[in-house]
C-alpha atoms as a PDB file:
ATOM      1  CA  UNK A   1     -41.245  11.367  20.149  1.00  0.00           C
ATOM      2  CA  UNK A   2     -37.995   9.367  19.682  1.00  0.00           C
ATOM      3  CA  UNK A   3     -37.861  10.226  16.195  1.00  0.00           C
ATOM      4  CA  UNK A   4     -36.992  14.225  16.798  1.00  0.00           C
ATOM      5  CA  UNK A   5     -34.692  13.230  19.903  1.00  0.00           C
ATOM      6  CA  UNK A   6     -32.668  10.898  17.028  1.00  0.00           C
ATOM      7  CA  UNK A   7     -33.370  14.140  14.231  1.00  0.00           C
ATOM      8  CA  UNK A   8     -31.482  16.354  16.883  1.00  0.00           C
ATOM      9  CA  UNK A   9     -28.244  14.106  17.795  1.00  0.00           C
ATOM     10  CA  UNK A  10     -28.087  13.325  14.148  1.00  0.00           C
ATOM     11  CA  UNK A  11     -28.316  17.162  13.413  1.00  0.00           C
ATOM     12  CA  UNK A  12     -25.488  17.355  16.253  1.00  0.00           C
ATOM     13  CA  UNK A  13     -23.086  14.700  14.694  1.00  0.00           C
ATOM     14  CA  UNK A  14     -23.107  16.334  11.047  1.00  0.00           C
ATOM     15  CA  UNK A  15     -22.529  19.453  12.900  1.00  0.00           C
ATOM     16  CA  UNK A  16     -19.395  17.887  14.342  1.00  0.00           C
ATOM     17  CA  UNK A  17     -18.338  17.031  10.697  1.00  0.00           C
ATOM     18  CA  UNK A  18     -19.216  13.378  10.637  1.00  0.00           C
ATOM     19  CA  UNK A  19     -21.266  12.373   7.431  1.00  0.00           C
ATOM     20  CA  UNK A  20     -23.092   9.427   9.393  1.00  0.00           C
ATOM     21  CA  UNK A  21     -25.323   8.793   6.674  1.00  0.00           C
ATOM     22  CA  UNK A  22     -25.418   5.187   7.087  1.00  0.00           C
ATOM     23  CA  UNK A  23     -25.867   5.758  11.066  1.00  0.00           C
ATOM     24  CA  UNK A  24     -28.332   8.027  10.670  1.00  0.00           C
ATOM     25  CA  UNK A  25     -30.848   5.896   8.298  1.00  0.00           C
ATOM     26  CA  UNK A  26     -30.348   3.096  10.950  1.00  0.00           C
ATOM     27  CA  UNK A  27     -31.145   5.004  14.003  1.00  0.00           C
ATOM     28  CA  UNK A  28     -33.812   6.686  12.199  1.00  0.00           C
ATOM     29  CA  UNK A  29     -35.335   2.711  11.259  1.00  0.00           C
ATOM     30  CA  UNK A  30     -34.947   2.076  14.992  1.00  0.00           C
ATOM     31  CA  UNK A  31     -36.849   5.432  16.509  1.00  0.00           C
ATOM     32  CA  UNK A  32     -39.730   4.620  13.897  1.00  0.00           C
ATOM     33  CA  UNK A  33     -39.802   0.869  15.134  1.00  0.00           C
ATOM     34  CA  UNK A  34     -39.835   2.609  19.143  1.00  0.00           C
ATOM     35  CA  UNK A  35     -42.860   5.172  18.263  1.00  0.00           C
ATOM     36  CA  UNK A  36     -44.698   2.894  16.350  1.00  0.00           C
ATOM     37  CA  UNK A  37     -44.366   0.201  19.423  1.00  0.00           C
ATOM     38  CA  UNK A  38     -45.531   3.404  21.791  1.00  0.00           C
ATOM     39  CA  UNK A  39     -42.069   3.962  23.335  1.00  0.00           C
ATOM     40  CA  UNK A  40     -40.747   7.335  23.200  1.00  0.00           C
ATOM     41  CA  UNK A  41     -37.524   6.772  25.189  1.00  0.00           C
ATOM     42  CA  UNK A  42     -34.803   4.385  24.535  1.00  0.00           C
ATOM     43  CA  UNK A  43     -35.822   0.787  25.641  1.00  0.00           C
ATOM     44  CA  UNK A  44     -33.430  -2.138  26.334  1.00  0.00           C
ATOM     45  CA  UNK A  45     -35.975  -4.921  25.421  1.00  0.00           C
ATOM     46  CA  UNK A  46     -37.105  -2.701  22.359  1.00  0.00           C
ATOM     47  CA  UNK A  47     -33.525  -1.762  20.999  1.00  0.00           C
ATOM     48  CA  UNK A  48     -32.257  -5.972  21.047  1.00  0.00           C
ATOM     49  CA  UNK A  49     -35.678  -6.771  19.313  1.00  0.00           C
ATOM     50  CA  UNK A  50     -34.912  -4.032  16.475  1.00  0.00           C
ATOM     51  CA  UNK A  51     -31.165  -5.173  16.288  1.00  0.00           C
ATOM     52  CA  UNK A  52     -31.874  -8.374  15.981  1.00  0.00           C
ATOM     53  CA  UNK A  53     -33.853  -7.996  12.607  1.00  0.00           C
ATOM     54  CA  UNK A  54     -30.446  -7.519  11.299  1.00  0.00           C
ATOM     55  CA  UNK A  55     -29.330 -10.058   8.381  1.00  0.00           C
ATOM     56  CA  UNK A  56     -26.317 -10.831   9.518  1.00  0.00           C
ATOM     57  CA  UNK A  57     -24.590 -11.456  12.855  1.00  0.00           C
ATOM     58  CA  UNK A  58     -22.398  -8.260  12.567  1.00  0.00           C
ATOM     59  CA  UNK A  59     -24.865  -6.121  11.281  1.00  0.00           C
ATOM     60  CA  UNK A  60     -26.980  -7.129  13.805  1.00  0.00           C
ATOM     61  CA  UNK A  61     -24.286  -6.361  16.604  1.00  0.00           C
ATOM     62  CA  UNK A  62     -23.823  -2.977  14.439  1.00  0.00           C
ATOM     63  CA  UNK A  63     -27.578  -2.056  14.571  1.00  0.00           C
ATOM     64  CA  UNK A  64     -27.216  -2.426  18.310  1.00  0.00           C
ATOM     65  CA  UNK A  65     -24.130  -0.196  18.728  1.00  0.00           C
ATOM     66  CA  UNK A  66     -25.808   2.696  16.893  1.00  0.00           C
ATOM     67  CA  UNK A  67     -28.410   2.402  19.421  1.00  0.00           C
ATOM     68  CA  UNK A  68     -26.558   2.254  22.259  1.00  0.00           C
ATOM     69  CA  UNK A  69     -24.075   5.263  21.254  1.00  0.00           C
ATOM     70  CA  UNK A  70     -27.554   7.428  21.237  1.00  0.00           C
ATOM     71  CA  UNK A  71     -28.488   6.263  24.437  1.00  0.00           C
ATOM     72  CA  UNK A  72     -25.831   7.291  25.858  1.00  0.00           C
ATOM     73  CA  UNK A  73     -26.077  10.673  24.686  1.00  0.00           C
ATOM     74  CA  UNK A  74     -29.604  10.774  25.567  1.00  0.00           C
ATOM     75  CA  UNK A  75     -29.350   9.448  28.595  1.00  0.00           C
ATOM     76  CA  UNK A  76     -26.860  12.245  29.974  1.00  0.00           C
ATOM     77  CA  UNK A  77     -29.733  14.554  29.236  1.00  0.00           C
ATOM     78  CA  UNK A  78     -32.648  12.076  30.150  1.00  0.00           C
ATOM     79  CA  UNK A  79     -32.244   9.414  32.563  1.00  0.00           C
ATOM     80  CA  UNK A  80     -35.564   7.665  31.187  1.00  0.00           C
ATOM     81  CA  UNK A  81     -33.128   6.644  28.018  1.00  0.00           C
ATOM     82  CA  UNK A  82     -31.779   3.230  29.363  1.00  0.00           C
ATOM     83  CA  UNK A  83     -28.543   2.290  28.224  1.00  0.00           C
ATOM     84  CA  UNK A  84     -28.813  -1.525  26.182  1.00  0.00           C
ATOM     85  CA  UNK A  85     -25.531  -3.477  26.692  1.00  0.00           C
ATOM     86  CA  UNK A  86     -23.512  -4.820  24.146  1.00  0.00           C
ATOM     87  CA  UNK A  87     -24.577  -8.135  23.701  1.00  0.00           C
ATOM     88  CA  UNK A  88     -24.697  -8.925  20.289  1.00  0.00           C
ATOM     89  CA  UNK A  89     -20.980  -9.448  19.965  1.00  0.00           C
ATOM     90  CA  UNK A  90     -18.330  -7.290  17.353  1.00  0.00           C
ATOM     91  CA  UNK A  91     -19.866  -4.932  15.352  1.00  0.00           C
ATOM     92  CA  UNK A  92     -16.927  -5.746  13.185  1.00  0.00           C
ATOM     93  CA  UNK A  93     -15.989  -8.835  11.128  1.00  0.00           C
ATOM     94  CA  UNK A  94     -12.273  -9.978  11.816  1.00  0.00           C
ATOM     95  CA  UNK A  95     -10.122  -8.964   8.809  1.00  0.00           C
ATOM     96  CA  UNK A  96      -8.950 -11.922   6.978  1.00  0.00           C
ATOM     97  CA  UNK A  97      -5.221 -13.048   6.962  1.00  0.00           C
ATOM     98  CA  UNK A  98      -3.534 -11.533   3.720  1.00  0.00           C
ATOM     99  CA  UNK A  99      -2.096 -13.448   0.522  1.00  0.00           C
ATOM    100  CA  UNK A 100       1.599 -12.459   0.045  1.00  0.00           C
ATOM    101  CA  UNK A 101       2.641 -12.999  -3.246  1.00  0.00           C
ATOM    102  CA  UNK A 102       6.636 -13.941  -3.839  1.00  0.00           C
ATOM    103  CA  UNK A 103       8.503 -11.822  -5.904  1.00  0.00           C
ATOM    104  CA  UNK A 104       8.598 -14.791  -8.377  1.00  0.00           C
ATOM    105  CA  UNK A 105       4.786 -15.152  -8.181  1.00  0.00           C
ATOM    106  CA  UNK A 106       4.765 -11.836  -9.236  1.00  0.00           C
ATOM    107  CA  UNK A 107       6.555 -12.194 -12.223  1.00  0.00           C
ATOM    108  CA  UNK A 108       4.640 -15.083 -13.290  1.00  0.00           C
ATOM    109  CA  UNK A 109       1.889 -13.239 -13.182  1.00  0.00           C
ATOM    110  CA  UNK A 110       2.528 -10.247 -15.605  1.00  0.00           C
ATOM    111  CA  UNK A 111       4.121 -12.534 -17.307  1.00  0.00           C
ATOM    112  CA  UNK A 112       0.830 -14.874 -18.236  1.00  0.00           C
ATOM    113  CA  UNK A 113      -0.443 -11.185 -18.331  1.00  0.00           C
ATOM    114  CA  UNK A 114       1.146 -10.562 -20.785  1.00  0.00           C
ATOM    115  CA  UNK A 115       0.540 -13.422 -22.740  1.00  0.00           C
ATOM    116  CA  UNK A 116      -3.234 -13.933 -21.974  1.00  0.00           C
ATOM    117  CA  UNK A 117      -6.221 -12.965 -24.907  1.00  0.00           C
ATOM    118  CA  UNK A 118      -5.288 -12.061 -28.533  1.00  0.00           C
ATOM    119  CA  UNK A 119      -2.491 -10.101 -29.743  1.00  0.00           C
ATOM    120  CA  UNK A 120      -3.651  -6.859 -28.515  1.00  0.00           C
ATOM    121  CA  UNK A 121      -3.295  -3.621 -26.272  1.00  0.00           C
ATOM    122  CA  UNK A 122      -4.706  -6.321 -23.955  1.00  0.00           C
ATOM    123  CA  UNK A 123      -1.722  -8.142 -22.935  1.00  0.00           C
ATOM    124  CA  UNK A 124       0.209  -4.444 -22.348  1.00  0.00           C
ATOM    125  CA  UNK A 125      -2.592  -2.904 -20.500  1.00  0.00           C
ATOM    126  CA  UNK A 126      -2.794  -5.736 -17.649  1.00  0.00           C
ATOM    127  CA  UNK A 127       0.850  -6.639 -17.353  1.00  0.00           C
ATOM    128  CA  UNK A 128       1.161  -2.848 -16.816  1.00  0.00           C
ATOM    129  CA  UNK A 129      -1.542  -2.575 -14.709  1.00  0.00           C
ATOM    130  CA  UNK A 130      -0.379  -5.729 -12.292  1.00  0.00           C
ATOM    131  CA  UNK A 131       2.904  -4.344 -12.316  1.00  0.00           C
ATOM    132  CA  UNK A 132       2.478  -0.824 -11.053  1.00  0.00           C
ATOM    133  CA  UNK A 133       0.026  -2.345  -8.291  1.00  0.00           C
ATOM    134  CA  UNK A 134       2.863  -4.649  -7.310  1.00  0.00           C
ATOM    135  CA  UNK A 135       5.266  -1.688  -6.996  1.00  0.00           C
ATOM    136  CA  UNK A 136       2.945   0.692  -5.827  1.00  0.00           C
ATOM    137  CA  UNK A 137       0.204  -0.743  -3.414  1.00  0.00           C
ATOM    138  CA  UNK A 138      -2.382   1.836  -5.510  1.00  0.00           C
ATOM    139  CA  UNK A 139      -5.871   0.235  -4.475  1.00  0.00           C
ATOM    140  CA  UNK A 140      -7.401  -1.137  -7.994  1.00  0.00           C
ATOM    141  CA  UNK A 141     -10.113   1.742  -7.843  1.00  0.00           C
ATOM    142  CA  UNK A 142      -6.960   4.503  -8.281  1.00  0.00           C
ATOM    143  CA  UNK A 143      -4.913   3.155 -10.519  1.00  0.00           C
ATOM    144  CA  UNK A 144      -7.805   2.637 -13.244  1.00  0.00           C
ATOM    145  CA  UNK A 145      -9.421   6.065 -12.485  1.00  0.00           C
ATOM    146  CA  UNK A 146      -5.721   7.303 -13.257  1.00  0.00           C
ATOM    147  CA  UNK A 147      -5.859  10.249 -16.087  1.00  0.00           C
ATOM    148  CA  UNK A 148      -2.798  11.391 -18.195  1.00  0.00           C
ATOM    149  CA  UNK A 149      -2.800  14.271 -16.193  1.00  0.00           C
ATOM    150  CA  UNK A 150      -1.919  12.503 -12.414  1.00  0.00           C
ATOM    151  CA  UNK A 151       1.464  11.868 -14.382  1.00  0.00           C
ATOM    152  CA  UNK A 152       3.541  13.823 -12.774  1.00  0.00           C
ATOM    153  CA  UNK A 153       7.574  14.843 -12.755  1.00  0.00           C
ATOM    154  CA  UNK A 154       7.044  13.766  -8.948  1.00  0.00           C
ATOM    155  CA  UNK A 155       4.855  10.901  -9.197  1.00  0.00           C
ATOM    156  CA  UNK A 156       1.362   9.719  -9.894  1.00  0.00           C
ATOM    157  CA  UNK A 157      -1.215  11.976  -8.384  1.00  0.00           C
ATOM    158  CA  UNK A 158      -3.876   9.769  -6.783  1.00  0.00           C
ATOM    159  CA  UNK A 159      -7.445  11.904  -7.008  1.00  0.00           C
ATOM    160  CA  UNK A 160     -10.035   8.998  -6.380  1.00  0.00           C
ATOM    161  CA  UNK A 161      -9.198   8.079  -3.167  1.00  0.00           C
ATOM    162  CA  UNK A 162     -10.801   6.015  -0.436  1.00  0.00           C
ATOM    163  CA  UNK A 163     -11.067   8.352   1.548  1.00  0.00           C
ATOM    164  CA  UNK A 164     -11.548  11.877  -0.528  1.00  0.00           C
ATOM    165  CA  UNK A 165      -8.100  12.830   0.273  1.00  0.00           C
ATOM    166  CA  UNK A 166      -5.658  13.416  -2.446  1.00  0.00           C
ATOM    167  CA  UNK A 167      -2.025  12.279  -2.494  1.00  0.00           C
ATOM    168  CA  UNK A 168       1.286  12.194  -4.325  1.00  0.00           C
ATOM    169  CA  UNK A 169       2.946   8.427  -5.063  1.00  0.00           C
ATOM    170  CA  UNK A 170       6.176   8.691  -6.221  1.00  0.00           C
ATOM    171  CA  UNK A 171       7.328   6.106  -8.802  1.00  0.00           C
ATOM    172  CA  UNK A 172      10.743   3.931  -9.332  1.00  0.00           C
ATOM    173  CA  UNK A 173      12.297   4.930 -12.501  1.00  0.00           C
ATOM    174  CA  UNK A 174      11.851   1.403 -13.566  1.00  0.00           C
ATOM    175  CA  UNK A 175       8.106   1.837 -13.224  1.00  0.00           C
ATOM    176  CA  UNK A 176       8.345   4.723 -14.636  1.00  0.00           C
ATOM    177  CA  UNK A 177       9.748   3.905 -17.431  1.00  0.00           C
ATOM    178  CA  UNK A 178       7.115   1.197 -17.733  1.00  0.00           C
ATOM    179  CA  UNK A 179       4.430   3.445 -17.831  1.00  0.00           C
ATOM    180  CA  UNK A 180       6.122   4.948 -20.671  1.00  0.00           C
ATOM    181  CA  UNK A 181       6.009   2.301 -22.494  1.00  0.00           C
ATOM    182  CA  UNK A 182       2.466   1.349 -22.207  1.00  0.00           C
ATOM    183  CA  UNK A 183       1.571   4.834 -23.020  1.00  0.00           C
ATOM    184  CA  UNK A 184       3.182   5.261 -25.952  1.00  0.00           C
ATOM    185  CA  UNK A 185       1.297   1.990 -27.169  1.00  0.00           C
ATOM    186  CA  UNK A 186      -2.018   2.965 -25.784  1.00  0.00           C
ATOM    187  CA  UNK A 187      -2.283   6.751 -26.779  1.00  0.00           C
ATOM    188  CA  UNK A 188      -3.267   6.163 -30.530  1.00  0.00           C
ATOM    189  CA  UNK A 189      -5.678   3.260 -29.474  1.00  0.00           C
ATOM    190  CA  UNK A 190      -7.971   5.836 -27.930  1.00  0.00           C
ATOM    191  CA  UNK A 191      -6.801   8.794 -28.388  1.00  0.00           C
ATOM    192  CA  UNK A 192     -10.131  10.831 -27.400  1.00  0.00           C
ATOM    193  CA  UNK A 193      -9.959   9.282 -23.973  1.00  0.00           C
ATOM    194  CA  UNK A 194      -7.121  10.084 -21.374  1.00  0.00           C
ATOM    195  CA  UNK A 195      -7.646   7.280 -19.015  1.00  0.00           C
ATOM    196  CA  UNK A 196      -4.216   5.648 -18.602  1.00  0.00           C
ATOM    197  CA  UNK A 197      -5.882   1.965 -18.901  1.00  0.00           C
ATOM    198  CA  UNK A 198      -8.519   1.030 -20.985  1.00  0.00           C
ATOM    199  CA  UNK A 199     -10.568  -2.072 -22.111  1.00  0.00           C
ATOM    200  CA  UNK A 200     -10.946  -3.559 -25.711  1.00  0.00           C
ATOM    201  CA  UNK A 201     -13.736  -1.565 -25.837  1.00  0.00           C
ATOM    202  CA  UNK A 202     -12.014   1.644 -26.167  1.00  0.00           C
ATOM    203  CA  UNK A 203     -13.285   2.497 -22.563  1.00  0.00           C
ATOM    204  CA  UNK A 204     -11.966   3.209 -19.208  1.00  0.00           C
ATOM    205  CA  UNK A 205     -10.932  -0.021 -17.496  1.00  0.00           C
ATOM    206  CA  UNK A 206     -13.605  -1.403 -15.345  1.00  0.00           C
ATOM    207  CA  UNK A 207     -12.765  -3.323 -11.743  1.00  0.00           C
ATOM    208  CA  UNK A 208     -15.012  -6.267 -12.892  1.00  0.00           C
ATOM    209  CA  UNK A 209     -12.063  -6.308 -15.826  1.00  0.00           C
ATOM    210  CA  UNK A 210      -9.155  -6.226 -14.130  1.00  0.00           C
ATOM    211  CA  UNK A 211     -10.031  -9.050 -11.612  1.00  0.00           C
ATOM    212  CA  UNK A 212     -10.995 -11.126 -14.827  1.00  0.00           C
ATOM    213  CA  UNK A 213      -7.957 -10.699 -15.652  1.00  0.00           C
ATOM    214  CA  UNK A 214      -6.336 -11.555 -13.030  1.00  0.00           C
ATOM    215  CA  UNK A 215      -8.426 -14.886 -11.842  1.00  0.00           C
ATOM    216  CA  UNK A 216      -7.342 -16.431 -15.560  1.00  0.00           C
ATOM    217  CA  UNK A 217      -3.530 -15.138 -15.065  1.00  0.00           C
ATOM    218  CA  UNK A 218      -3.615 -16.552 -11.568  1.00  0.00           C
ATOM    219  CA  UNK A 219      -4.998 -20.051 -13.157  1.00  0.00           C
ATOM    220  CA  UNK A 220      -2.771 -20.592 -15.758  1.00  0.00           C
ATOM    221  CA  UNK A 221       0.632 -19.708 -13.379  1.00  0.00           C
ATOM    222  CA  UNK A 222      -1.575 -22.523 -10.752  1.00  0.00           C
ATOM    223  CA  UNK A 223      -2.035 -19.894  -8.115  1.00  0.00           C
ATOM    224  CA  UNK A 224      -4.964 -21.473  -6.170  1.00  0.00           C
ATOM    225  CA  UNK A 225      -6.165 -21.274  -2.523  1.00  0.00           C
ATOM    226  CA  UNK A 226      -5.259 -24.104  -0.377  1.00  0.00           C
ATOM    227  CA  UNK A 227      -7.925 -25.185   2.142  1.00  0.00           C
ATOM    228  CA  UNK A 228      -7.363 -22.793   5.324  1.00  0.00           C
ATOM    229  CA  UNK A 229      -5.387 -20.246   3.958  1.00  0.00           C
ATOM    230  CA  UNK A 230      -5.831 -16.840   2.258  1.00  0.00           C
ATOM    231  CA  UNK A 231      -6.774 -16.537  -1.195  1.00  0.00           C
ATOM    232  CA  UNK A 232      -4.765 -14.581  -3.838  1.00  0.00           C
ATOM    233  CA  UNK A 233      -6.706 -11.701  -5.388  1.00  0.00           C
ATOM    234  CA  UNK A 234      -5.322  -8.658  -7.187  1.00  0.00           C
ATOM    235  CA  UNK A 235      -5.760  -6.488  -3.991  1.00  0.00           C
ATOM    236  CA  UNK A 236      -3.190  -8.875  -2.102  1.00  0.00           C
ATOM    237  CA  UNK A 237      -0.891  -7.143  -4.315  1.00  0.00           C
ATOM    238  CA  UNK A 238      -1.351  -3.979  -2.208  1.00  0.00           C
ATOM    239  CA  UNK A 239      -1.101  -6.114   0.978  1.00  0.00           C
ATOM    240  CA  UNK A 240       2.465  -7.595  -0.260  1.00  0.00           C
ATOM    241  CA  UNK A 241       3.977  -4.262  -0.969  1.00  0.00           C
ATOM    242  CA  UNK A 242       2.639  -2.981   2.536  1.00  0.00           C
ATOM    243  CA  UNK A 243       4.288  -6.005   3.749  1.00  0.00           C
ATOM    244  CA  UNK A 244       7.575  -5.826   2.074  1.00  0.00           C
ATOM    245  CA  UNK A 245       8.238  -2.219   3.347  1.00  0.00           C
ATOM    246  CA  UNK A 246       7.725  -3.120   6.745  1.00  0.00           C
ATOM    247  CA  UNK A 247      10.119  -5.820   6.042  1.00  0.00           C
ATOM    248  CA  UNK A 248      12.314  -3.514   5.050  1.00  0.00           C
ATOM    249  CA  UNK A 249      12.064  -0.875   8.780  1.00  0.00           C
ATOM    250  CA  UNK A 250      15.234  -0.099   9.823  1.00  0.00           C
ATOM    251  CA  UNK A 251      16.170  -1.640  12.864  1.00  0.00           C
ATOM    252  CA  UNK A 252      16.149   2.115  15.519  1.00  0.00           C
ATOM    253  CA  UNK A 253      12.939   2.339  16.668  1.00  0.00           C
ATOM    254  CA  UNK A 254      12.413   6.417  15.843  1.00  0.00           C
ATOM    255  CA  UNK A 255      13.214   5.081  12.767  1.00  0.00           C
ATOM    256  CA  UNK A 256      10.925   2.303  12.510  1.00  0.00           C
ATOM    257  CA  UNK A 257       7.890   4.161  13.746  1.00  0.00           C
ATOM    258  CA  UNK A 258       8.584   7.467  11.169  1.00  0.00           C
ATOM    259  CA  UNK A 259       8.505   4.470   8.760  1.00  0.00           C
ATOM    260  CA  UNK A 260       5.179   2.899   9.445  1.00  0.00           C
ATOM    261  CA  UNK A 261       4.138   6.702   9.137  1.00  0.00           C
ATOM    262  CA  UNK A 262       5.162   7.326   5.816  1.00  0.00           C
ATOM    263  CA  UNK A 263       4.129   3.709   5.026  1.00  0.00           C
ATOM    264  CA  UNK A 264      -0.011   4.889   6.158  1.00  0.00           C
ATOM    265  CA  UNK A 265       0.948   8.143   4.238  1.00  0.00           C
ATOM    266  CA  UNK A 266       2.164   6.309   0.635  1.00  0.00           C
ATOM    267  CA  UNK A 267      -0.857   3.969   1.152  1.00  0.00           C
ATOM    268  CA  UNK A 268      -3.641   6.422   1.423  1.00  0.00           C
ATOM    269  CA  UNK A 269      -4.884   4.788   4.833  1.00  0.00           C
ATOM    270  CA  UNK A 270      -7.117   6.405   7.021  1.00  0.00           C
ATOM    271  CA  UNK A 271      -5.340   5.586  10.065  1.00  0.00           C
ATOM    272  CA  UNK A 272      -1.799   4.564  10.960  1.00  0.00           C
ATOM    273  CA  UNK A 273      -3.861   1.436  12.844  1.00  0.00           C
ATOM    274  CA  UNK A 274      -4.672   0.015   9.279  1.00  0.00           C
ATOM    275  CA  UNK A 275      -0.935   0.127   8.454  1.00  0.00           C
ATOM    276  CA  UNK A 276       0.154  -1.397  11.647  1.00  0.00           C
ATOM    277  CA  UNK A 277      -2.691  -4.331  11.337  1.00  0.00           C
ATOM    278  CA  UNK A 278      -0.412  -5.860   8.824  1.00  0.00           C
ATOM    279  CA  UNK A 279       2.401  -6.723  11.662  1.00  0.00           C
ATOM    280  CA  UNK A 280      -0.759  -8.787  12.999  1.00  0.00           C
ATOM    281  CA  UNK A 281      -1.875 -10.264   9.949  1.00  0.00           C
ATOM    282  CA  UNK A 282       1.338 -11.382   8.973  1.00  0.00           C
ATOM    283  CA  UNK A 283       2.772 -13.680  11.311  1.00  0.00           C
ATOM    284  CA  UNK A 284       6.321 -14.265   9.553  1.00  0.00           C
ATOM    285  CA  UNK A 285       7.007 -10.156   9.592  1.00  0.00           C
ATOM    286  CA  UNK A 286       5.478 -10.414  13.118  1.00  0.00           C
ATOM    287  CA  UNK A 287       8.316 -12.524  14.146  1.00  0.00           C
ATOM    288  CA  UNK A 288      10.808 -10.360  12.338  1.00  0.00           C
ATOM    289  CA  UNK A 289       9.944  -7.336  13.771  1.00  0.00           C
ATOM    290  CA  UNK A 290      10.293  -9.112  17.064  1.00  0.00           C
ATOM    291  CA  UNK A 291      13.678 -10.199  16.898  1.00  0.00           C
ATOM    292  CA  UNK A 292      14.525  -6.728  15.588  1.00  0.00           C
ATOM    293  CA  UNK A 293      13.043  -5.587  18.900  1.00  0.00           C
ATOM    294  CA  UNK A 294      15.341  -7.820  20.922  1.00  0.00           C
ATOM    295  CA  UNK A 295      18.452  -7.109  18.745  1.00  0.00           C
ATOM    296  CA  UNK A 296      17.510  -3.533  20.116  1.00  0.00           C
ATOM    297  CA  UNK A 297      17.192  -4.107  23.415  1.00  0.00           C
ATOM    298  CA  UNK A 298      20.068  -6.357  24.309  1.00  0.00           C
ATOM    299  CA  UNK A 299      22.210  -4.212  22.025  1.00  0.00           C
ATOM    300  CA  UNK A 300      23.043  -6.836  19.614  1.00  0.00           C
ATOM    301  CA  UNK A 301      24.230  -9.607  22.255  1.00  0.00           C
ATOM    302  CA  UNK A 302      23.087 -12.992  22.043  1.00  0.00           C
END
């Protein structure tokens, strides 16, 4: 049965220290769909007509890869496995190009922050919370799971991570000093709680919130998304402070490449790939970077 050949690679995979949870239920679905069709052995025909049930064209393309990584597994031990090609095209979506706020779009927007809803911890909490996502590329997800505790002499201490992996993010003193003053605002508002933000409600800060927030900040300062290009959210904050560091690489290239390291590090990325996509997102810093390059090479002459 096809179903204990796919029980035994998944077996073998979580083994290896992969989760593959979400592989697993989908090559599971597909070695029920082959049994119940009377096909015990991976089946070109079979593994395009189970793909293909997918809702969407890159799911669909992803359904196939699954498939087609077991078969090839398989089919090193069993040559009656054929091996499906990859015709359903990327199994990923391509990343959208990223909104980069100025630094006066920026201010604009804690300042309608901060001016937003009634006279309240409100107005503090989100032109707090915009501004140490501006200076710190935190994903939205870390800085409202942030505790009293991840405070820190050396920085915030990021916990709730993307990617289960704790780090350190050391703060300006101006942000610091920020923070400080929120705080000492927002302790006696809910003082049984030690979430750093919190709603009206006396609660931790939800995402749904925050992006609230931001859509009516973003409105009122007329930040709107022209036809064709990217749209600001409150995420593109973490894209412009990815992008403004690389802007700021020195120009030595053992230099520049320890930077884009750190950068990955600071940012909590998984791989140093996600940090370097932004020198392909961003056409501008793409540019830069390549007349740095040239600077480099012909030693500064024109």
């Amino acid at each position: 049965m096809l179903t204990q050949a796919v029980d035994t690679y998944i077996a073998m995979r979580r083994a290896c220290g992969f989760a593959f949870r979400t592989e697993g239920t989908y090559l599971r679905g597909f070695a029920a769909y082959s049994d119940a069709k009377g096909h015990h052995y991976v089946r070109s025909d079979i593994a395009l007509e189970w793909a293909r049930q997918g809702r969407s064209a890159c799911q669909r393309a992803r359904r196939l890869g699954h498939v087609i990584r077991f078969a090839r597994y398989s089919h090193a031990e069993d040559a009656r496995h054929e091996l499906p090609v990859p015709s359903l095209g990327p199994e990923k979506s391509p990343r959208p190009v990223p909104y980069i706020f100025s630094p006066e779009d920026i201010q604009r927007l804690m300042q309608s922050a901060s001016q937003s809803g009634y006279r309240t911890l409100r107005r503090l909490t989100y032109y707090t919370l915009f501004g140490l996502l501006a200076c710190t590329g935190l994903r939205l997800s870390e800085a409202i799971h942030l505790r009293y505790a991840d405070i820190t002499a050396d920085g915030l201490v990021i916990r709730r991570t993307k990617f289960k992996k704790s780090r350190l993010v050391p703060l300006h003193a101006t942000a610091r000093a920020a923070l400080a003053r929120y705080l000492e605002k927002r302790r006696p508002y809910a003082p049984m709680d030690d979430h750093v933000f919190i709603s009206l409600r006396r609660k931790p800060l939800l995402v749904a919130d925050a992006e609230r927030a931001f859509r009516t900040a973003a409105r009122k300062i007329g930040l709107r998304r022209e036809v064709g290009s990217p749209r600001p959210t409150l995420h593109a904050l973490r894209h412009t402070f990815a992008v403004r560091a690389l802007e700021s690489c020195p120009d030595n290239r053992d230099h520049i490449t320890k930077h884009i390291v750190a950068l990955s590090t600071y940012l909590g990325h998984g791989h140093v790939a996600h940090t370097y996509w932004y020198l392909e997102a961003t056409p501008q810093l793409m540019r830069d970077v390549s007349e740095r390059c040239e600077r480099f090479i012909t030693g500064g002459r024109p």
